[in-house]
N, C-alpha and C. Protein backbone atom coordinates (compact mmCIF):
# COMPACT_ATOMS: atom_id res chain seq x y z
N UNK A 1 -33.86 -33.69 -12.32
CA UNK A 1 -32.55 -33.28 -11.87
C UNK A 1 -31.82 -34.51 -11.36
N UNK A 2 -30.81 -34.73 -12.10
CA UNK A 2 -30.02 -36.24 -11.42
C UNK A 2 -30.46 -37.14 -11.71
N UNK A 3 -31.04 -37.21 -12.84
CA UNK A 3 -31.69 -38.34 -12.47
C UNK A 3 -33.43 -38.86 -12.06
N UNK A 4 -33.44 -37.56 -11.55
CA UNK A 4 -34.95 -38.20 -10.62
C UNK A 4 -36.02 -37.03 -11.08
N UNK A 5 -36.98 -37.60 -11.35
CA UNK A 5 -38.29 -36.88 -11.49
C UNK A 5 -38.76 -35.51 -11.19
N UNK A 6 -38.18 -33.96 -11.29
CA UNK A 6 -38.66 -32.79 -10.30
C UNK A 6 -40.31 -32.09 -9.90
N UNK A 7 -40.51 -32.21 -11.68
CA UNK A 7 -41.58 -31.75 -11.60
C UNK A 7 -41.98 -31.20 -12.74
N UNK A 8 -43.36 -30.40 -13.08
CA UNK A 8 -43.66 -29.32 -14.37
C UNK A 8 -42.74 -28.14 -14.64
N UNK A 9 -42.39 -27.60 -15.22
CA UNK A 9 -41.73 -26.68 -15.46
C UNK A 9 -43.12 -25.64 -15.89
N UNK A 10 -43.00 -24.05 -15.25
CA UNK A 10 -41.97 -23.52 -14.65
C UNK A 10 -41.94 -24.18 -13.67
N UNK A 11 -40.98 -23.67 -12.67
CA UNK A 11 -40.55 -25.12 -11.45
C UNK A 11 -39.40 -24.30 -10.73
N UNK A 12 -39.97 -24.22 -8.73
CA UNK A 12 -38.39 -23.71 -8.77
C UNK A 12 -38.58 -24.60 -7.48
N UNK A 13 -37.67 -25.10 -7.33
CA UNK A 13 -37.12 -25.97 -6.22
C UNK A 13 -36.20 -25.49 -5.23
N UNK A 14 -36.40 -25.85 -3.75
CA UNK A 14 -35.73 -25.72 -2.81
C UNK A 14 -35.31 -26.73 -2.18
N UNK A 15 -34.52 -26.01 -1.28
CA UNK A 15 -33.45 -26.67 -0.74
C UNK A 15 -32.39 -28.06 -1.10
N UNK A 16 -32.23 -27.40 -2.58
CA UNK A 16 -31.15 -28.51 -3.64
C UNK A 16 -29.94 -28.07 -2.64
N UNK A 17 -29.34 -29.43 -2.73
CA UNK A 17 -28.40 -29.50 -2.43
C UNK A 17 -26.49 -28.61 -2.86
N UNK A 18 -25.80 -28.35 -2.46
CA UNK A 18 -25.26 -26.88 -2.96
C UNK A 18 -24.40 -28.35 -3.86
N UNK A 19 -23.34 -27.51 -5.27
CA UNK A 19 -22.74 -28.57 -5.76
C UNK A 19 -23.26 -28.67 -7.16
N UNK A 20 -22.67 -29.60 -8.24
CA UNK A 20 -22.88 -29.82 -9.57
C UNK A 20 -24.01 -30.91 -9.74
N UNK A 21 -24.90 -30.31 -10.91
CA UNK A 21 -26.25 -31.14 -10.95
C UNK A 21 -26.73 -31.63 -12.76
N UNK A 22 -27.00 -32.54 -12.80
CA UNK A 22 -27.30 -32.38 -13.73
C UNK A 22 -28.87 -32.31 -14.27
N UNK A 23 -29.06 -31.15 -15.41
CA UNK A 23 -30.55 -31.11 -15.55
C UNK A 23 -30.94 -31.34 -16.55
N UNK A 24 -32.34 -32.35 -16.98
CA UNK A 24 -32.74 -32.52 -18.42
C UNK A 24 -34.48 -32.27 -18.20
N UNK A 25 -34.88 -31.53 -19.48
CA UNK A 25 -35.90 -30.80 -19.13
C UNK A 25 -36.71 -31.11 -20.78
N UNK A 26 -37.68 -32.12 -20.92
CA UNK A 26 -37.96 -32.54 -21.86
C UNK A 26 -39.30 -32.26 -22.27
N UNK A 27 -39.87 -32.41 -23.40
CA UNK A 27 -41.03 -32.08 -23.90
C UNK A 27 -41.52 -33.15 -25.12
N UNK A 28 -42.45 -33.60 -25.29
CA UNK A 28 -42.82 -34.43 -26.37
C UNK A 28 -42.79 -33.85 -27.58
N UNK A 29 -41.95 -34.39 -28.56
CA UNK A 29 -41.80 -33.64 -30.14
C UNK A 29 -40.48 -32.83 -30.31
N UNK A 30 -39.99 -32.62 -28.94
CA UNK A 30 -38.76 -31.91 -28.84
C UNK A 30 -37.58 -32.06 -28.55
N UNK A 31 -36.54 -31.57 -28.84
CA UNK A 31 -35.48 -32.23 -28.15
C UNK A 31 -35.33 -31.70 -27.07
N UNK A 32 -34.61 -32.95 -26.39
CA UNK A 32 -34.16 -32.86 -24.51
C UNK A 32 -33.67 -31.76 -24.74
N UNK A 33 -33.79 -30.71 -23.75
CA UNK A 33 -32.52 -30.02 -23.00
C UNK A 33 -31.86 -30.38 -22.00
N UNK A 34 -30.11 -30.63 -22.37
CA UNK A 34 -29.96 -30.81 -21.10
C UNK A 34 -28.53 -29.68 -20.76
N UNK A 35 -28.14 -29.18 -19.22
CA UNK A 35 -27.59 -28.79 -18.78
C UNK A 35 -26.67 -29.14 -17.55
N UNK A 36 -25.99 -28.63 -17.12
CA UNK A 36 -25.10 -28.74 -16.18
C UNK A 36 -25.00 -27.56 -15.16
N UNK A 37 -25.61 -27.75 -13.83
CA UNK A 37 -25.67 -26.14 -13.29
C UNK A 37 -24.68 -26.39 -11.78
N UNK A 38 -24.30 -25.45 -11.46
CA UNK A 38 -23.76 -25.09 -10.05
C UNK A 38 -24.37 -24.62 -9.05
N UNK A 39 -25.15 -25.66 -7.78
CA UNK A 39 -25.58 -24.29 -6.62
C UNK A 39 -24.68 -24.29 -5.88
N UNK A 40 -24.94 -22.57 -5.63
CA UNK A 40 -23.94 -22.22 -4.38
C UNK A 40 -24.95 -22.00 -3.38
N UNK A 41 -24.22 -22.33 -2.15
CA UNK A 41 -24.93 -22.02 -0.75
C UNK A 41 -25.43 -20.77 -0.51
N UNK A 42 -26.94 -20.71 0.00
CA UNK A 42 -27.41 -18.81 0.03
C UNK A 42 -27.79 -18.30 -1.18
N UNK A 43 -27.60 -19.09 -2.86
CA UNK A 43 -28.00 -18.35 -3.93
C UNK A 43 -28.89 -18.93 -4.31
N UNK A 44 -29.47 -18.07 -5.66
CA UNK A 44 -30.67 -18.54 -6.00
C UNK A 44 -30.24 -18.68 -7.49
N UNK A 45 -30.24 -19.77 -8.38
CA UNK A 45 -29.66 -20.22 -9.33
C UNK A 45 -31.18 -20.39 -10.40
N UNK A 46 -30.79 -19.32 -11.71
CA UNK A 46 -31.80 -19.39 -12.19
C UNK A 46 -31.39 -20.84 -13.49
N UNK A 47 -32.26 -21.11 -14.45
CA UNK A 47 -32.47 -21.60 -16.07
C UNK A 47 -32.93 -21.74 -16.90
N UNK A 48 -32.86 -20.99 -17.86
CA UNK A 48 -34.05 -21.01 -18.86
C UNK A 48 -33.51 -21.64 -19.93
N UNK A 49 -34.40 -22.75 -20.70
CA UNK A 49 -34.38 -23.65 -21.42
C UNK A 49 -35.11 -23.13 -22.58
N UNK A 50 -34.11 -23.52 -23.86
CA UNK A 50 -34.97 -23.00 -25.29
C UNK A 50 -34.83 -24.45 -25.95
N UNK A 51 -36.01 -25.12 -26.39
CA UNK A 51 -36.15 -26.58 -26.72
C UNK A 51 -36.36 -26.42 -27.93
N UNK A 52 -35.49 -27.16 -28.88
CA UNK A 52 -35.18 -27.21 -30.14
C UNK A 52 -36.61 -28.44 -30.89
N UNK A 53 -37.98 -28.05 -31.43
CA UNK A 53 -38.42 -28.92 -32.46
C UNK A 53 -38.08 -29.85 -32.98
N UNK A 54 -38.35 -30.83 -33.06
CA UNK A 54 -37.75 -31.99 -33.93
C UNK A 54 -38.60 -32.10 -35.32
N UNK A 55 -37.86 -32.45 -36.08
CA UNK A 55 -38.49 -32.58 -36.96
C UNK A 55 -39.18 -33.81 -37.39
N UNK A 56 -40.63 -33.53 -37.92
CA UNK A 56 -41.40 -34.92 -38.69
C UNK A 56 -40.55 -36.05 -38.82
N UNK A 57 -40.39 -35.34 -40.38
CA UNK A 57 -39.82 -36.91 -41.39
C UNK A 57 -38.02 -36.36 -41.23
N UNK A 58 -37.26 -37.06 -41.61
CA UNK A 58 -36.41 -37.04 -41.56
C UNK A 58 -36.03 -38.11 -42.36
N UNK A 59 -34.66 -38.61 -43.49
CA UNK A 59 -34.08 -39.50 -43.76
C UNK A 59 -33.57 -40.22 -43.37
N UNK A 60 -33.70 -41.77 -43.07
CA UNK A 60 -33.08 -42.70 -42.43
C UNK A 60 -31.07 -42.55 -42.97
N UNK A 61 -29.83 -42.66 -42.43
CA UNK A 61 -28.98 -43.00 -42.78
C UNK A 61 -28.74 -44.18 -42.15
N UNK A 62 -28.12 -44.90 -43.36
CA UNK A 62 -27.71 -46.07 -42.92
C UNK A 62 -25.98 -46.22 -42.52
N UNK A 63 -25.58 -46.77 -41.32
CA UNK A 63 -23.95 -46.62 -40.66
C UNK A 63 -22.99 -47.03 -42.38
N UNK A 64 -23.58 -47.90 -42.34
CA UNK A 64 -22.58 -48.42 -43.48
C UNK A 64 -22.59 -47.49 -44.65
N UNK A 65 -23.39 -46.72 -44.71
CA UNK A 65 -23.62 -46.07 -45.78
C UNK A 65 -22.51 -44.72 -45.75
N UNK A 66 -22.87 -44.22 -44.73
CA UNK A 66 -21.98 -43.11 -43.91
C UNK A 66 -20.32 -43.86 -43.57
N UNK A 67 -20.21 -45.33 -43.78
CA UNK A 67 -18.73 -45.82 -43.15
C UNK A 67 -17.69 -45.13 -44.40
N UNK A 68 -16.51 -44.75 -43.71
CA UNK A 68 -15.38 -44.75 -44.49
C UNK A 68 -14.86 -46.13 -44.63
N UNK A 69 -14.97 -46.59 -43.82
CA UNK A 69 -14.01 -48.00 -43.45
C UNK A 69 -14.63 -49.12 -42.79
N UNK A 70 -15.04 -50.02 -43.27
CA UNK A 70 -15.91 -51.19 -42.61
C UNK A 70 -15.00 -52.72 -42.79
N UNK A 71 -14.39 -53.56 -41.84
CA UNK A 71 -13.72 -54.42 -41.39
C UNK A 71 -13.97 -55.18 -40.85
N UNK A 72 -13.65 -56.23 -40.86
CA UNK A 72 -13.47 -57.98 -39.66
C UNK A 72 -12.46 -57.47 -38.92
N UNK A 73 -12.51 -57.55 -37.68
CA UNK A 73 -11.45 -57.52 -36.54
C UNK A 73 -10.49 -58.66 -36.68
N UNK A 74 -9.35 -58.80 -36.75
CA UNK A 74 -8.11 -60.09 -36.81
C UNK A 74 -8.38 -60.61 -35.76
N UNK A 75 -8.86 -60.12 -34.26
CA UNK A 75 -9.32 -61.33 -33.32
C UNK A 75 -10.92 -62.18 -33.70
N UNK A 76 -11.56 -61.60 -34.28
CA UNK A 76 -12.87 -62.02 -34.51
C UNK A 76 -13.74 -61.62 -33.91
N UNK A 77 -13.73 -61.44 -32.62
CA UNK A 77 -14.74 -61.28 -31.79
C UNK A 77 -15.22 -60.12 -32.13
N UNK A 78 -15.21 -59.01 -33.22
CA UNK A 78 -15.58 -57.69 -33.50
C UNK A 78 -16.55 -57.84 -35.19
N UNK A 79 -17.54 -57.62 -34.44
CA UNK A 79 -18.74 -57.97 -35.63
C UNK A 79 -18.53 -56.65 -37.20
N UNK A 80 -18.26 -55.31 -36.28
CA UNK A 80 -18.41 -54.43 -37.37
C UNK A 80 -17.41 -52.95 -36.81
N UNK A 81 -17.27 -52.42 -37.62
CA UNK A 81 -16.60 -51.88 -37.28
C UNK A 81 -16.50 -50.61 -38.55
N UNK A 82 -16.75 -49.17 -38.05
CA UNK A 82 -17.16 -48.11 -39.42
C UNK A 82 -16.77 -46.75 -38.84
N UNK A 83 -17.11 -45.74 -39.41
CA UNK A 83 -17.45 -44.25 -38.99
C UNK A 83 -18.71 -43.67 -39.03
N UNK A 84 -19.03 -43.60 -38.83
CA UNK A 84 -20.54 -42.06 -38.42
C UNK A 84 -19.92 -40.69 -38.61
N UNK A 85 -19.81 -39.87 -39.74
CA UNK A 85 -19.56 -38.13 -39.73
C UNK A 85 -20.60 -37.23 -38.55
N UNK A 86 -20.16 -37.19 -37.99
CA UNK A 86 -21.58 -36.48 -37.16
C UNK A 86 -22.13 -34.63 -37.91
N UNK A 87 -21.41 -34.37 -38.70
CA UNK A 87 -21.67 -33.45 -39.64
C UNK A 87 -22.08 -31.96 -38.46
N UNK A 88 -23.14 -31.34 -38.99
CA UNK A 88 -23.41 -30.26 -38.68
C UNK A 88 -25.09 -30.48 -37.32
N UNK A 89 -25.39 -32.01 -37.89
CA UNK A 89 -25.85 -32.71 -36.80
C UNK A 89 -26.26 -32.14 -35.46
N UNK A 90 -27.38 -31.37 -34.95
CA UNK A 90 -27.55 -31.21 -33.38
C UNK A 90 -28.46 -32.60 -32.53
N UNK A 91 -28.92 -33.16 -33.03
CA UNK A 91 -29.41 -34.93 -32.44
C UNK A 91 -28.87 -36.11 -33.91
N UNK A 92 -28.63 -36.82 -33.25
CA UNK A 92 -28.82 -37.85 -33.75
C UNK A 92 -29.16 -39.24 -33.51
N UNK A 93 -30.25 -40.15 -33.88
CA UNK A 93 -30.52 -41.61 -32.79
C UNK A 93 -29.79 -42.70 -33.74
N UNK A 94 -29.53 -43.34 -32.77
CA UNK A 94 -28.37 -44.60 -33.14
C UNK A 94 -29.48 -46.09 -32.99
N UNK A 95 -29.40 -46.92 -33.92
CA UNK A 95 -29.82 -47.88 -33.76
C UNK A 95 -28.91 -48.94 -33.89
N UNK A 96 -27.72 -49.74 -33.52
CA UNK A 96 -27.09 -50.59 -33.35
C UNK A 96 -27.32 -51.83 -34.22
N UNK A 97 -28.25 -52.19 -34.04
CA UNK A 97 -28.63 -53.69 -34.41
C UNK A 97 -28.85 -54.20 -36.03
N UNK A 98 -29.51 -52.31 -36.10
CA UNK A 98 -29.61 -52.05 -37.54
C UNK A 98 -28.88 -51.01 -38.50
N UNK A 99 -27.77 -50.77 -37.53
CA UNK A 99 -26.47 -50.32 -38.12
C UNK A 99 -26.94 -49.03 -38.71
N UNK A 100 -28.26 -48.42 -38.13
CA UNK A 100 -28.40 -46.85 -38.94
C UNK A 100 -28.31 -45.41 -37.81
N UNK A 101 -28.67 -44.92 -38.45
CA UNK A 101 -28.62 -43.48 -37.24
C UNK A 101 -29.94 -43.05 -38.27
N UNK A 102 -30.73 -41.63 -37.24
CA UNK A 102 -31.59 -41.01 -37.70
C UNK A 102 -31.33 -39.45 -37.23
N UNK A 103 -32.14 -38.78 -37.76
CA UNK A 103 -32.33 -37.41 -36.80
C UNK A 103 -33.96 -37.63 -36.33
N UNK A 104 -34.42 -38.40 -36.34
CA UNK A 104 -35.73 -38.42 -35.69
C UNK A 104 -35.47 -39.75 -34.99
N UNK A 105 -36.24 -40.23 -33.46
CA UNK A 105 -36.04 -41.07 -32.81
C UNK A 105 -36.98 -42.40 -33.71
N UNK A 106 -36.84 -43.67 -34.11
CA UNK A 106 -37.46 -44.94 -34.13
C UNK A 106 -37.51 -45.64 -33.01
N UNK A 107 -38.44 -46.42 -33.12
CA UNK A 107 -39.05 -47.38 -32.19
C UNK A 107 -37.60 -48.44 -31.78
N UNK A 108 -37.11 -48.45 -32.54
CA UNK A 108 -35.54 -49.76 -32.18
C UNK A 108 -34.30 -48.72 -31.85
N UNK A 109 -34.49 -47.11 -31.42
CA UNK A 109 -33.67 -46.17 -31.32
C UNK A 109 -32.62 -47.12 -29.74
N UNK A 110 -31.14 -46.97 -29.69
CA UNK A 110 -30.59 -47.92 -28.76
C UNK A 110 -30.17 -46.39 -27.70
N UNK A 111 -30.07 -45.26 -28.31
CA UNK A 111 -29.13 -43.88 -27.83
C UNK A 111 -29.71 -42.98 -29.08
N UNK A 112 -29.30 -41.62 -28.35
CA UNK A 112 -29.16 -40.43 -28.81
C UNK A 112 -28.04 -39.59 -28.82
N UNK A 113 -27.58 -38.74 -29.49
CA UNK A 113 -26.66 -38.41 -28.82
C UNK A 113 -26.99 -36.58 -29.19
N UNK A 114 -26.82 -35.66 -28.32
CA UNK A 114 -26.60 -33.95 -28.74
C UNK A 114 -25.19 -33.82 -28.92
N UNK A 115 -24.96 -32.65 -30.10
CA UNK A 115 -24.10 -32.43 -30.34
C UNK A 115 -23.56 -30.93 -29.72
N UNK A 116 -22.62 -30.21 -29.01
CA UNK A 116 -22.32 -29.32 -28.65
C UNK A 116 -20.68 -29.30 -28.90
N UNK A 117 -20.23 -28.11 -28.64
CA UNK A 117 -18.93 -27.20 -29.36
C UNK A 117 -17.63 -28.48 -29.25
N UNK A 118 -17.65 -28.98 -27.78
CA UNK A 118 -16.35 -29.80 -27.56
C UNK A 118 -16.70 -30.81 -27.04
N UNK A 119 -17.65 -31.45 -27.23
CA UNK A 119 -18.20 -33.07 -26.44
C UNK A 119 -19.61 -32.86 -27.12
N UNK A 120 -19.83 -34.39 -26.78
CA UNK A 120 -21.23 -34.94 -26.99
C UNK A 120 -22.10 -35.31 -25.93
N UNK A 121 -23.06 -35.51 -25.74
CA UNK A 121 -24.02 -35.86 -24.61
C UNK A 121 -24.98 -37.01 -24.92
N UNK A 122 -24.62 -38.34 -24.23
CA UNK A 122 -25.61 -39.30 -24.74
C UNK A 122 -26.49 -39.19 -23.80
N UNK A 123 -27.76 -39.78 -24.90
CA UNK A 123 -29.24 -40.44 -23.60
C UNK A 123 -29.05 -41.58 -23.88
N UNK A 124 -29.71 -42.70 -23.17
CA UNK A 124 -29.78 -44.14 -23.77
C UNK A 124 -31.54 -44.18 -23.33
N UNK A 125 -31.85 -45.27 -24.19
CA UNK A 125 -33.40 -45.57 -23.77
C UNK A 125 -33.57 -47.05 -23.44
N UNK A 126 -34.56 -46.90 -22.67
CA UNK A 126 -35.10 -48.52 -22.04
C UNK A 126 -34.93 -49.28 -22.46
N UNK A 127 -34.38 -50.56 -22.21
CA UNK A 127 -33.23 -50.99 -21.46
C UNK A 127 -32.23 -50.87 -21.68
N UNK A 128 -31.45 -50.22 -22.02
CA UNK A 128 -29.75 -49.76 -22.80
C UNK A 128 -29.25 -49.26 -21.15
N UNK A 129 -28.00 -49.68 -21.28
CA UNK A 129 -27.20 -48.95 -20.42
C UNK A 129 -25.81 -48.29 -21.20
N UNK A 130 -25.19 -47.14 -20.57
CA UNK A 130 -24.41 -46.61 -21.44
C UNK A 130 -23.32 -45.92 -20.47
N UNK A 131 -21.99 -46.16 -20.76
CA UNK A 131 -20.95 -45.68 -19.83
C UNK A 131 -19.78 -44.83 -20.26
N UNK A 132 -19.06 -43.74 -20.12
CA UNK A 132 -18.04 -43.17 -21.04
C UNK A 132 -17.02 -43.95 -20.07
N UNK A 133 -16.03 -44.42 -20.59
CA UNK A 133 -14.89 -45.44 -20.17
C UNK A 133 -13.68 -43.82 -21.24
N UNK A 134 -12.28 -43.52 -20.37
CA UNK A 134 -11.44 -42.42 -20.26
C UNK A 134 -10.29 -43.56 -20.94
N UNK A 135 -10.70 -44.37 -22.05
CA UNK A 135 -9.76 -45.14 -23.11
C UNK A 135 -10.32 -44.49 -24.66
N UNK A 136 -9.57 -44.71 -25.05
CA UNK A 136 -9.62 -44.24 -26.86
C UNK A 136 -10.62 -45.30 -27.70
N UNK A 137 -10.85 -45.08 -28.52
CA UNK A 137 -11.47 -46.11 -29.28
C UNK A 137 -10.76 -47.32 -29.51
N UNK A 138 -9.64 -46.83 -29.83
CA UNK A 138 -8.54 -47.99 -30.60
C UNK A 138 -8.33 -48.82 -29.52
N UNK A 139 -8.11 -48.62 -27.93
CA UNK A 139 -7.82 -49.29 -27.08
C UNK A 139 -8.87 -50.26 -26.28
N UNK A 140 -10.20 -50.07 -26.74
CA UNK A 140 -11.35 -50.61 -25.89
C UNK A 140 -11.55 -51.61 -26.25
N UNK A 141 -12.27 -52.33 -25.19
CA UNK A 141 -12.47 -53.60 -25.45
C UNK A 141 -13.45 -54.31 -25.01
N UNK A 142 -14.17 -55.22 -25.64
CA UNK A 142 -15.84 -56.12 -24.64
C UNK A 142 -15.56 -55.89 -23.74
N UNK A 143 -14.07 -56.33 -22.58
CA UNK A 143 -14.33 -56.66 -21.39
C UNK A 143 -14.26 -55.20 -20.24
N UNK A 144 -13.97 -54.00 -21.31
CA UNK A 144 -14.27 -52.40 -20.45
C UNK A 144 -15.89 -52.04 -20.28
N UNK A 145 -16.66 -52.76 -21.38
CA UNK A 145 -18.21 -52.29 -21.40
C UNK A 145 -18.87 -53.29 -20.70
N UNK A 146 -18.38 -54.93 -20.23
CA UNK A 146 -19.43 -55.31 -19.14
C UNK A 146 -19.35 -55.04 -18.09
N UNK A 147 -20.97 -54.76 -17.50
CA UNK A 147 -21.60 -54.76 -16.41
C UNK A 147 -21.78 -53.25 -15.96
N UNK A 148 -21.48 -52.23 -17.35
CA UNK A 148 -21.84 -51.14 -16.95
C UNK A 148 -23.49 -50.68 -16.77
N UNK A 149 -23.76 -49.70 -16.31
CA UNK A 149 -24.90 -48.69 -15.86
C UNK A 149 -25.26 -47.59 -15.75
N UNK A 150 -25.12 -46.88 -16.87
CA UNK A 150 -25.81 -45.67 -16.90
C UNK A 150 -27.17 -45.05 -17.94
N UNK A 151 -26.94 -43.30 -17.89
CA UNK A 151 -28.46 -43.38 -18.56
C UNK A 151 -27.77 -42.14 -19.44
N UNK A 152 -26.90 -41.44 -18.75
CA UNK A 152 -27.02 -40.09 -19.06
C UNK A 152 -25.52 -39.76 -19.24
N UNK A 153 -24.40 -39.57 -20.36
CA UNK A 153 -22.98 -39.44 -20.33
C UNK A 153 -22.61 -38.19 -21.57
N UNK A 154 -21.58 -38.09 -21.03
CA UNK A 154 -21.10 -36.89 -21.56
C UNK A 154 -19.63 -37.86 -21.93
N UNK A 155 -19.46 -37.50 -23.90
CA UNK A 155 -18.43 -37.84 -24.06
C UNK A 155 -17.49 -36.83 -25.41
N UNK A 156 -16.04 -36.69 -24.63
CA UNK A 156 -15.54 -35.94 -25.21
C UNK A 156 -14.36 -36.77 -25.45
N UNK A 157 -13.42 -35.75 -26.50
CA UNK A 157 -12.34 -36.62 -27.62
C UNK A 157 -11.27 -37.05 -26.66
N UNK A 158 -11.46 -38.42 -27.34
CA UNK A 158 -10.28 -39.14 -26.66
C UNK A 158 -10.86 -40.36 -25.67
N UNK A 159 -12.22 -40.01 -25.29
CA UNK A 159 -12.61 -41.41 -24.91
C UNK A 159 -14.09 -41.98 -25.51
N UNK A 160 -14.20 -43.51 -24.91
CA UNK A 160 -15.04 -44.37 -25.37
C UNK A 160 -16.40 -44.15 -24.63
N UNK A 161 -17.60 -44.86 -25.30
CA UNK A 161 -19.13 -44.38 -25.17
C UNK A 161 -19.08 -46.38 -25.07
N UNK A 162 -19.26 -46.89 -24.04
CA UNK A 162 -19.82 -48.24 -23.87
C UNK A 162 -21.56 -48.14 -24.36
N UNK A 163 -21.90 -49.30 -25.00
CA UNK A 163 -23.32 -49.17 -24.99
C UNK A 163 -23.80 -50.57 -24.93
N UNK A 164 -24.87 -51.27 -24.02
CA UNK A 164 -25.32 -52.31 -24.07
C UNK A 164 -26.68 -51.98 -24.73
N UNK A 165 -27.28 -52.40 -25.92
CA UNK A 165 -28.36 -52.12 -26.65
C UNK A 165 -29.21 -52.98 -26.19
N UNK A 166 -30.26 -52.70 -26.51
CA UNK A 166 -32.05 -53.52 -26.24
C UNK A 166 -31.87 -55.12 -26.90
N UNK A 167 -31.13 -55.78 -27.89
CA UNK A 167 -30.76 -56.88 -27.67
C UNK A 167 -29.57 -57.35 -27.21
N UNK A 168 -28.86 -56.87 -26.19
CA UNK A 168 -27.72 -57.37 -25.37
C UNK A 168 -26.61 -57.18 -25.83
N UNK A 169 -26.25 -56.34 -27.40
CA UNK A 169 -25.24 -56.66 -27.44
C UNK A 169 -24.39 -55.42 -27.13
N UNK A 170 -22.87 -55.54 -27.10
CA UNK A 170 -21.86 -54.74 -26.92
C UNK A 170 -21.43 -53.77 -28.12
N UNK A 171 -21.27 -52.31 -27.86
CA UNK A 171 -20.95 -51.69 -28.60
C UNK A 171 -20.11 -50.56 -28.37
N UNK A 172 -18.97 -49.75 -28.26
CA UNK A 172 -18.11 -48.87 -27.96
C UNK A 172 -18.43 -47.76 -29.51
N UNK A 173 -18.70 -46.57 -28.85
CA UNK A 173 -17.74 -45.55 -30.11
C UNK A 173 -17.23 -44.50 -29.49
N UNK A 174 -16.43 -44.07 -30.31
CA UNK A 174 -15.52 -42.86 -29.64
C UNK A 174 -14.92 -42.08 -30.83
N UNK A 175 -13.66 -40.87 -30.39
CA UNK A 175 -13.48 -40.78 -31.55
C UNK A 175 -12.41 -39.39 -31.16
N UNK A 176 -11.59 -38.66 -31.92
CA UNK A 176 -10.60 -37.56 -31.19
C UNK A 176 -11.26 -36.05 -32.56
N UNK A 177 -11.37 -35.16 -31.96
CA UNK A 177 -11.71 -33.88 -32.21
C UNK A 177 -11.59 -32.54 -31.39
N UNK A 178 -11.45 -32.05 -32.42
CA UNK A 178 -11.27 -30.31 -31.60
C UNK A 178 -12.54 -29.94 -31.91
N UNK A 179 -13.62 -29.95 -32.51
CA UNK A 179 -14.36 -29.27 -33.01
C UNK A 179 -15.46 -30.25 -32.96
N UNK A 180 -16.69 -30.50 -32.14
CA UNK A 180 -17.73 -31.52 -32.43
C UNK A 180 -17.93 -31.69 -34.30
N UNK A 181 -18.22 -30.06 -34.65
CA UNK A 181 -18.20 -30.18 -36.26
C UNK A 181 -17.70 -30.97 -37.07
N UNK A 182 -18.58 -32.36 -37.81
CA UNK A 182 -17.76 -33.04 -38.86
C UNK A 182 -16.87 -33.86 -38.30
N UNK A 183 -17.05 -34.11 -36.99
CA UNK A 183 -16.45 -35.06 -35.92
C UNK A 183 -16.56 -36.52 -36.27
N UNK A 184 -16.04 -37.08 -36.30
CA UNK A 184 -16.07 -39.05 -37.04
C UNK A 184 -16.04 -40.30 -35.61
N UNK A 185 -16.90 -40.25 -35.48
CA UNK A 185 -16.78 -41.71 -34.47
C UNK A 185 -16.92 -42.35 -34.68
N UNK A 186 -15.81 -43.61 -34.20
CA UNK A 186 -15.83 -44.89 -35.04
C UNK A 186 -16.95 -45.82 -34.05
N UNK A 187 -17.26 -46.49 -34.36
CA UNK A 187 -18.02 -47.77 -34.08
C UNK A 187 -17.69 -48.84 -33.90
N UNK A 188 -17.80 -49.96 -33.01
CA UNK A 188 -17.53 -51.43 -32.89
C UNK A 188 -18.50 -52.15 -32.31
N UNK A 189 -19.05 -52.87 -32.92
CA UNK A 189 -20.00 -53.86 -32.40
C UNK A 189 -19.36 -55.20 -32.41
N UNK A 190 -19.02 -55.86 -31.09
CA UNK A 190 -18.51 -56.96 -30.25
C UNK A 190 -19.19 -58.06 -30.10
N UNK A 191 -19.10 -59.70 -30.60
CA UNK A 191 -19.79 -60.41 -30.74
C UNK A 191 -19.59 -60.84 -29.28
C-alpha cells in the first residue's frame, strides 16, 4: 500500500490512515493489480482482487515496427521519435534502449504499462524512475524529465510519462484519447 510492503494477502490491516491510497497486489506469473481505494474514518473498506495470467510466449513487437512516423528532431538532441498503437492491449513492457514493447516482461523491460477505460497506469522497474509531467507530448522536453522520482504513475490524455531507463537515458511518451482503445503514444528518446 503506498508504496510500502503490507503483507500476504488475504490481509486486513488496521488502523490505515483515513484518505486516498494506493494499492498493488502482485503475484508471480501474473499481472499486478493495482487500485485506488478511499478510507473513511469508522469504516471498514473491503478489496477483492482478480489477477489476470500472463501469458508464456508472447511476440516480441518491435517500436519501429509499430511507428507510423519515425524522425530526426530539427534541434537534434531527439534520438527517435514514433508511435506505439496500444491496441486492445491490457499490459504491455516497454524496453527503450531496444525500441520494442512486449506483452510478456524481458530481462531489459525499462516500464510497464496497464491499460484501463480513460488512462494508463505505469510501473517502472529497478532502477528506472518515472514521472507524469501535466504537458502534452508535443510540448516536453529533456529538461521537464531531469531529476525525476517515481515508481508508480497514472497517465491520462493530454499529458507526458517522463522515463529515466536502466541505461540513463531520457524518454517522454504521451499521447490525447477518449478511449484507452487503439490509443497511439508517441515516443521520444532524448540524447
Amino acid at each position: 500500500m503506498d508504496g510500502v510492503y503490507s503483507g500476504k494477502s488475504p490481509l486486513t490491516l488496521n488502523n490505515v490512515p483515513t484518505g486516498p491510497h494506493k494499492v498493488i497486489i502482485k503475484k508471480e506469473g501474473y499481472g499486478n493489480f493495482i487500485s485506488e481505494i478511499n478510507i473513511e474514518a469508522g469504516r471498514k473498506t473491503f478489496l477483492e482482487a482478480e489477477l489476470v495470467l500472463i501469458p508464456a510466449i508472447k511476440e516480441e513487437a518491435d517500436m519501429a515496427g509499430v511507428t507510423e512516423e519515425k524522425e530526426e528532431a530539427e534541434t537534434g538532441t531527439l534520438k527517435a521519435n514514433g508511435m506505439v498503437n496500444i491496441g486492445e492491449k491490457f499490459v504491455i513492457y516497454y524496453d527503450f534502449s531496444k525500441g520494442k514493447t512486449t506483452e510478456i516482461r524481458q530481462i531489459d523491460s525499462d516500464v510497464f504499462s496497464k491499460r484501463f477505460s480513460s488512462y494508463l497506469v505505469f510501473t517502472r522497474f529497478d532502477p528506472v524512475s518515472i514521472k507524469t509531467i501535466d504537458k502534452s507530448i508535443d510540448n516536453i522536453k529533456r529538461e521537464d524529465c531531469i531529476g525525476i522520482k517515481g515508481q508508480f504513475e497514472y497517465l491520462h490524455s493530454g499529458q507526458s510519462l517522463c522515463v529515466i531507463t536502466k541505461e540513463d537515458e531520457v524518454v517522454a511518451l504521451g499521447g490525447t484519447w477518449e478511449d484507452t482503445e487503439n490509443a497511439k503514444l508517441t515516443w521520444k528518446l532524448f540524447s
